[in-house]
Protein backbone atom coordinates (compact mmCIF):
# COMPACT_ATOMS: atom_id res chain seq x y z
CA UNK A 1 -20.69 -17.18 -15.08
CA UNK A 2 -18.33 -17.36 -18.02
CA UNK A 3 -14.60 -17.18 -16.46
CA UNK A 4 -11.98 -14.74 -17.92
CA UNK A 5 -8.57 -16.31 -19.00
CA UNK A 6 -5.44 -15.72 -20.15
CA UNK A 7 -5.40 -17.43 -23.75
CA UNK A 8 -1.82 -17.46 -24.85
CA UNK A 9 2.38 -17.89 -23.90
CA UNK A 10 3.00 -14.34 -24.47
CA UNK A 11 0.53 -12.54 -22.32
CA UNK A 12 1.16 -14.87 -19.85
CA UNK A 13 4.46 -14.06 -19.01
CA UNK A 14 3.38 -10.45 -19.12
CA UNK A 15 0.28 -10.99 -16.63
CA UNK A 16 3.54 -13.06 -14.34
CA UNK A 17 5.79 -10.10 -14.72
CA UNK A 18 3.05 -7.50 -13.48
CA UNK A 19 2.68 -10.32 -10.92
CA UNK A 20 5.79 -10.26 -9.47
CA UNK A 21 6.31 -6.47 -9.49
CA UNK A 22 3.20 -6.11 -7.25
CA UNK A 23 4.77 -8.01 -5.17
CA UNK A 24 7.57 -6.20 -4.76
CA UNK A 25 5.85 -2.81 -4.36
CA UNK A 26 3.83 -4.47 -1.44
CA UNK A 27 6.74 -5.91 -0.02
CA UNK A 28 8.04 -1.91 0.41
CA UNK A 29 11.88 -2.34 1.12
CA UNK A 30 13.66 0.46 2.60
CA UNK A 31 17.02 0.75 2.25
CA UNK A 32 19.25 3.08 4.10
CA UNK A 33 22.71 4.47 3.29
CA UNK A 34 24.34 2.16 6.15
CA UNK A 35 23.81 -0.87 4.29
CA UNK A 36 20.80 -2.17 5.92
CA UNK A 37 17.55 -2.84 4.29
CA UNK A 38 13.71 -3.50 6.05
CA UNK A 39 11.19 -5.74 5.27
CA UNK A 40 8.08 -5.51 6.84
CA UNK A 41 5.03 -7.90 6.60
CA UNK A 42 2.37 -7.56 7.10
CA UNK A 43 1.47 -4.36 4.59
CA UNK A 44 -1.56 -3.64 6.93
CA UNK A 45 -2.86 -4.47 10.90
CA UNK A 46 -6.96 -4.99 10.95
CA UNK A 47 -8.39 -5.30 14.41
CA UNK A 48 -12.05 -6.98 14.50
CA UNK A 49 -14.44 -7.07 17.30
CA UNK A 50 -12.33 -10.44 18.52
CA UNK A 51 -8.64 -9.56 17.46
CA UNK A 52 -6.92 -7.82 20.71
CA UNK A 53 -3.22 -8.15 19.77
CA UNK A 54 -1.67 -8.45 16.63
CA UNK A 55 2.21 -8.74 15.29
CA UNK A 56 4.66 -7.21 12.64
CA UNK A 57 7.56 -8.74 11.18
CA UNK A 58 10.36 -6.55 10.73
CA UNK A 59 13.44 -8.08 8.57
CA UNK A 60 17.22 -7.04 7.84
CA UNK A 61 17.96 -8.42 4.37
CA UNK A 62 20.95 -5.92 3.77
CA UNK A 63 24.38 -6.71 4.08
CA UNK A 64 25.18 -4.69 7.72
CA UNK A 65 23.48 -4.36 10.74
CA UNK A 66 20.33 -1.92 11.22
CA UNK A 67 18.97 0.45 14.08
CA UNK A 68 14.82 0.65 13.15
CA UNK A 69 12.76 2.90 15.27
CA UNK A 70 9.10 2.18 15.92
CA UNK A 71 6.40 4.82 16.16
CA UNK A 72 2.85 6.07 15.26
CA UNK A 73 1.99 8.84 12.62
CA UNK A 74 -1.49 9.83 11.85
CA UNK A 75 -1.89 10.53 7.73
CA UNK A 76 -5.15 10.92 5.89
CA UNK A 77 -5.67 9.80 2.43
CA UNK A 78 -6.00 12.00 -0.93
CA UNK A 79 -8.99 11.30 -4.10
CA UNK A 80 -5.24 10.02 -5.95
CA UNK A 81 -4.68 7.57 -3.29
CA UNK A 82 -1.50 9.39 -2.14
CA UNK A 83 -1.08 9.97 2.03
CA UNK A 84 -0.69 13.18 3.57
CA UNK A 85 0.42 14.25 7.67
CA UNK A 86 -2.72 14.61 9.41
CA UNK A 87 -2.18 18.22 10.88
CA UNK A 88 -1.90 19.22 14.62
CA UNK A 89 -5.38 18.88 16.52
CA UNK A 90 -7.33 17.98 13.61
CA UNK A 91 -10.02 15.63 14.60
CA UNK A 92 -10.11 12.53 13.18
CA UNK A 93 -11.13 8.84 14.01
CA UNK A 94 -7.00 7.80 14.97
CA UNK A 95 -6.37 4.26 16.27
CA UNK A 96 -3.05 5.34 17.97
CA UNK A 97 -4.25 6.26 21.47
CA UNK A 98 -5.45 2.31 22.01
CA UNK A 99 -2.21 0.62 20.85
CA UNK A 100 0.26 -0.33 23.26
CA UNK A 101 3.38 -1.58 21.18
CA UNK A 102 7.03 -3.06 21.94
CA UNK A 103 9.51 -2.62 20.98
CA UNK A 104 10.04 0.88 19.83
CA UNK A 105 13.51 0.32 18.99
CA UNK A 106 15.34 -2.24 17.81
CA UNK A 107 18.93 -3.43 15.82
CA UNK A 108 19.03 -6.02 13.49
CA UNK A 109 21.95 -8.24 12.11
CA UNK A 110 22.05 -9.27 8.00
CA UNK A 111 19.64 -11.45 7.37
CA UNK A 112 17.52 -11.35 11.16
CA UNK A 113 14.41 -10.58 11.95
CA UNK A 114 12.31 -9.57 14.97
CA UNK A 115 8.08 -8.98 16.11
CA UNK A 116 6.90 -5.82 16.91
CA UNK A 117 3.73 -6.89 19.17
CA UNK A 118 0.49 -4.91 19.21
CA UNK A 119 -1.95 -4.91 21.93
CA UNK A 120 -5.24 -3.06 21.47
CA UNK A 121 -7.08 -1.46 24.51
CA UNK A 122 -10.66 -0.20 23.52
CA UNK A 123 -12.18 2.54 25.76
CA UNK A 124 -15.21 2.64 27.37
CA UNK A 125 -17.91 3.96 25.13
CA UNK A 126 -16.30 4.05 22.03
CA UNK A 127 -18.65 4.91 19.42
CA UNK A 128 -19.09 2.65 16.34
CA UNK A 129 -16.55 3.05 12.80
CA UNK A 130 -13.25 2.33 11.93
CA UNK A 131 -10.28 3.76 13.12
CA UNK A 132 -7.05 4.38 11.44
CA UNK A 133 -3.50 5.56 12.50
CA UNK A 134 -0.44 3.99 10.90
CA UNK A 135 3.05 2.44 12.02
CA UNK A 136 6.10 4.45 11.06
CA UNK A 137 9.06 1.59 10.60
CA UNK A 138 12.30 4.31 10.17
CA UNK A 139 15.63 3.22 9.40
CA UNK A 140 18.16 5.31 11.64
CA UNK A 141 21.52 6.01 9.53
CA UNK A 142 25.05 4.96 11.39
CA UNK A 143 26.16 7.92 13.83
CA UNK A 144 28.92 10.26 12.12
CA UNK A 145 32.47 9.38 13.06
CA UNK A 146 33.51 12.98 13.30
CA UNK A 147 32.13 14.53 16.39
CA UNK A 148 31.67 18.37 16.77
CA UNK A 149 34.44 18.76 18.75
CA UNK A 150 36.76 17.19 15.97
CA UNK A 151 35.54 19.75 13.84
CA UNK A 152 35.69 22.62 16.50
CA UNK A 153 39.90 21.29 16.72
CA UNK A 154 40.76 20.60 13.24
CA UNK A 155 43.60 23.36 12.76
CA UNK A 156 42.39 22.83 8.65
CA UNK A 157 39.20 24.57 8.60
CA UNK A 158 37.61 27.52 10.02
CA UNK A 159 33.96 26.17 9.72
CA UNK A 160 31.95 24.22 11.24
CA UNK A 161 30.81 20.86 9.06
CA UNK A 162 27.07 20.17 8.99
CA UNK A 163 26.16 16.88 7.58
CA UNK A 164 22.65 16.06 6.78
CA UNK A 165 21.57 12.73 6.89
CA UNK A 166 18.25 11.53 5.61
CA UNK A 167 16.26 8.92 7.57
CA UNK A 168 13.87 6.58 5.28
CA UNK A 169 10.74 4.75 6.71
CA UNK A 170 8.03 2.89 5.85
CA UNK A 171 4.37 3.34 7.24
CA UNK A 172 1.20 0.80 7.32
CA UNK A 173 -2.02 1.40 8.07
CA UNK A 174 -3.00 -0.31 11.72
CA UNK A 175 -6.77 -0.27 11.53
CA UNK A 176 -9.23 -0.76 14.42
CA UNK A 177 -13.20 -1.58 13.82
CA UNK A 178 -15.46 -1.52 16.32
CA UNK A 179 -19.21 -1.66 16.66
CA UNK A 180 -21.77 -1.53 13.83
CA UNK A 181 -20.23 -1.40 10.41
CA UNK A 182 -21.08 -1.34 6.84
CA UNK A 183 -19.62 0.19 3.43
CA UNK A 184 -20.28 -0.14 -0.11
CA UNK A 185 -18.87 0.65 -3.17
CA UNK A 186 -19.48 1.64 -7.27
CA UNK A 187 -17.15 2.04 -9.42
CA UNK A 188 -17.31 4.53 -12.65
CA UNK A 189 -15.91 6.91 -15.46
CA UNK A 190 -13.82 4.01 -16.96
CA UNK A 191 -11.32 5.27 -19.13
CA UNK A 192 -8.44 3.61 -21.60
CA UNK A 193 -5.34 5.58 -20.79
CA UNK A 194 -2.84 5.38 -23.82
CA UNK A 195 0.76 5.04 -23.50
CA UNK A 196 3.34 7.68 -23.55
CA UNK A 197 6.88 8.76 -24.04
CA UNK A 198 7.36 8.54 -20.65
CA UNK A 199 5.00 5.53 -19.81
CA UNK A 200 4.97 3.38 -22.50
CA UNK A 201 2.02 1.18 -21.05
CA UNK A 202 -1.24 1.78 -21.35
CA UNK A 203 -3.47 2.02 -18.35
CA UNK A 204 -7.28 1.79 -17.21
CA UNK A 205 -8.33 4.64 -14.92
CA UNK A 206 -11.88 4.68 -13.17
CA UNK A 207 -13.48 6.50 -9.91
CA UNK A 208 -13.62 4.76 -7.06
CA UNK A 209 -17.18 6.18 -4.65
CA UNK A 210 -17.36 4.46 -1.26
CA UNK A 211 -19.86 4.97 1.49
CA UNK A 212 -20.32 3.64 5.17
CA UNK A 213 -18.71 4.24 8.17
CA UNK A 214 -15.44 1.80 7.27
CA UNK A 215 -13.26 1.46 4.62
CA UNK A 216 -12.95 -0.75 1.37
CA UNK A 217 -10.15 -3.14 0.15
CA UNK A 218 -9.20 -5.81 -2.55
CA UNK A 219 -8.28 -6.15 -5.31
CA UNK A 220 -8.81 -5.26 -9.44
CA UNK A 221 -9.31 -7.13 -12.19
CA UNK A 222 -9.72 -5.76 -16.21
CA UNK A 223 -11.04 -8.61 -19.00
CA UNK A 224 -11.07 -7.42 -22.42
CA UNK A 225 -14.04 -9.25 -24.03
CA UNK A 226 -13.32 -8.90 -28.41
CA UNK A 227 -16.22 -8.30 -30.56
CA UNK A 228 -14.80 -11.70 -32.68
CA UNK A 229 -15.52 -14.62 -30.63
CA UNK A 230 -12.75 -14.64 -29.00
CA UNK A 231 -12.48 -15.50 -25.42
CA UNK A 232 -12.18 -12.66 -22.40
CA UNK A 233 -8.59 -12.28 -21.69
CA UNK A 234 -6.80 -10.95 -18.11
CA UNK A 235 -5.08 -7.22 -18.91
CA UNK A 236 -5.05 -5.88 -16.03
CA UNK A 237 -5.11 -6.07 -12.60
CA UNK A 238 -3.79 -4.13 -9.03
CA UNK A 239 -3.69 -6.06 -5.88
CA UNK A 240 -4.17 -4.04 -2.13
CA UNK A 241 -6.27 -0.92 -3.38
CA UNK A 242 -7.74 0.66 -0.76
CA UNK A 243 -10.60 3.66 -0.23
CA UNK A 244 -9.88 4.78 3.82
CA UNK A 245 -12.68 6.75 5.83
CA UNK A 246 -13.35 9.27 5.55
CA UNK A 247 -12.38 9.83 1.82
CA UNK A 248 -15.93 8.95 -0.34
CA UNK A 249 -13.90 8.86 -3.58
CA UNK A 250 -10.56 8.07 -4.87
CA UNK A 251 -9.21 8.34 -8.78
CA UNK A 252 -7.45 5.27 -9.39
CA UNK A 253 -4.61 3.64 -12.42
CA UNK A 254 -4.54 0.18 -13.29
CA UNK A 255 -1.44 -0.50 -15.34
CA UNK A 256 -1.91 -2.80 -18.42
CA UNK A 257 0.13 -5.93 -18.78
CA UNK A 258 -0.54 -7.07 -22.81
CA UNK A 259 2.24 -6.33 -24.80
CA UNK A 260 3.39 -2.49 -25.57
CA UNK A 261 1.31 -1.87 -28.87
CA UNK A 262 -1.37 -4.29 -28.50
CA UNK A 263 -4.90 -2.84 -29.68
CA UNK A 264 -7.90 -3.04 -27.49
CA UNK A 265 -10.18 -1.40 -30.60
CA UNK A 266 -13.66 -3.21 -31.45
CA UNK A 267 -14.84 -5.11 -27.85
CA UNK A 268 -15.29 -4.38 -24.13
CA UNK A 269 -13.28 -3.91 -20.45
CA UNK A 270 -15.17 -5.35 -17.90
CA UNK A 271 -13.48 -3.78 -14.50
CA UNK A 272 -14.19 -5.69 -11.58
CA UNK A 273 -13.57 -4.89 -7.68
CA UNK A 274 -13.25 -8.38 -5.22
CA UNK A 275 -12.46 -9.00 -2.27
CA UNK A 276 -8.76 -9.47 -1.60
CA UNK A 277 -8.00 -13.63 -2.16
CA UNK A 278 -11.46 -14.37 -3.20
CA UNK A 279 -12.98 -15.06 -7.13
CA UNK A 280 -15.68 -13.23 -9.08
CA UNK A 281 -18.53 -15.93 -7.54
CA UNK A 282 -17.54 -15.29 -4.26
CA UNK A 283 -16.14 -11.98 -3.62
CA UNK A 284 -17.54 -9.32 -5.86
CA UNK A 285 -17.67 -5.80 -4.84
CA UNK A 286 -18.39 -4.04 -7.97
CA UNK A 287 -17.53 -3.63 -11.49
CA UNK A 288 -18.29 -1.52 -14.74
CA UNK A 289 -17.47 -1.33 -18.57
CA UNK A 290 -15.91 0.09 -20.57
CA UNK A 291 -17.17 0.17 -24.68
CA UNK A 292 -14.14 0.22 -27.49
């Protein structure tokens, strides 16, 4: 199999700088208006048949010290990838109700970090698939120095001050597979997305159609092949995509990382799927093309 390559300096550094941005976008920092900032790794929890406890790093990299609260929110995935509150007593396949976790509260110095431990506890008779609820990591603001009662007794006002203060959090999916599983995936209805006013960067859009009883995840990849001769060249590529049960079919954007302007006129896309970490000969989910 012929392998795809970057072939010069400039669209190098631009294939590096989408690099390093998806790194920061999976890194998800939260910052709250106290001064303290989370961290979390992993981005996602995967119990197997043989996995029963698993950890998450939480981190402080702000400049104050941090109250984080620990919980478990149940969200279901849209076709554009976005996630939405699961609402109350709709059924679902939810991981929460066999995760035991500690601790559910914790404050962090500048610069510290602590594990949040997982331990999974199957019941009896679980039937087969994948189960998914996801870890709500919420930054708690600094308590208000003025107190009701100050405002009750301040001679300077005859109203009562209500301050609103937002609390920012972070959520990963913790994922629990049990039993008999299998999934597959095609992807289709490649299109080239031109740039805009407002986006200036092109992008590569295509349908995502999974089946099975479990999810898929990895990791994209876009070649452009030229009609000349010349050789396949990386323009693309998103890192942690995911399709979650029960959704069959997500719409999904893969930003393009040549230079603003460059033409992709007179050759092919080739749009591959692979497994996270692994190479076309070894990981290969799907792909399709895409004719200029």
């Amino acid at each position: 199999m012929k392998k795809s390559k970057v072939i010069n300096n400039n669209t190098r550094g631009y294939f590096s700088y989408l690099l390093i941005s998806l790194l920061l976008i999976i890194a998800q920092p939260v910052t709250a208006d106290s001064g303290a900032t989370l961290m979390v790794t992993p981005s996602r929890v995967v119990f197997d048949e043989r996995a029963r406890s698993a950890q998450v790093t939480l981190m402080n990299t702000g400049t104050e010290a941090g109250t984080f609260r620990v919980s478990f929110i149940r969200q279901n995935m849209t076709e554009d990838g976005q996630f939405v509150a699961v609402k109350n007593n709709e059924k679902g396949m939810f991981s929460d109700p066999m995760i035991r976790f500690s601790p559910k509260q914790l404050v962090l110095p500048p610069g510290q970090s602590q594990v949040v431990r997982l331990m999974l506890r199957k019941p009896k008779n679980l039937a087969d698939g994948e189960y998914r609820s996801h870890m709500l990591l919420q930054t708690l603001p600094k308590p208000s120095q003025n107190t009701l009662a100050d405002s009750l007794k301040a001679k300077e006002t005859e109203t009562i001050k209500v301050e609103i203060i937002p609390v920012v959090g972070i959520s990963i999916p913790v994922i629990v597979r049990h039993g008999k599983l299998e999934n597959s995936l095609t992807i289709d209805n490649a299109k080239l997305i031109p740039g805009s006013e407002a986006n200036p960067r092109a992008s590569i859009s295509v349908d995502m159609h999974r089946k099975g009883n479990s999810s898929v995840y990895g990791d994209f990849r876009a070649i452009f092949t030229p009609n000349d001769g010349d050789e396949p060249t990386v323009i693309a590529l998103a890192n942690g995509v995911a399709v979650y049960t029960p959704n069959t079919l997500r719409h999904f954007s893969i930003p393009i990382s040549a230079p603003v302007g460059t033409s992709f006129s007179d050759g092919t896309i080739r749009i591959i799927f692979l497994e996270s970490g692994k190479d076309e000969d070894s990981g290969l989910i799907a792909e399709t093309k895409l004719s200029l």
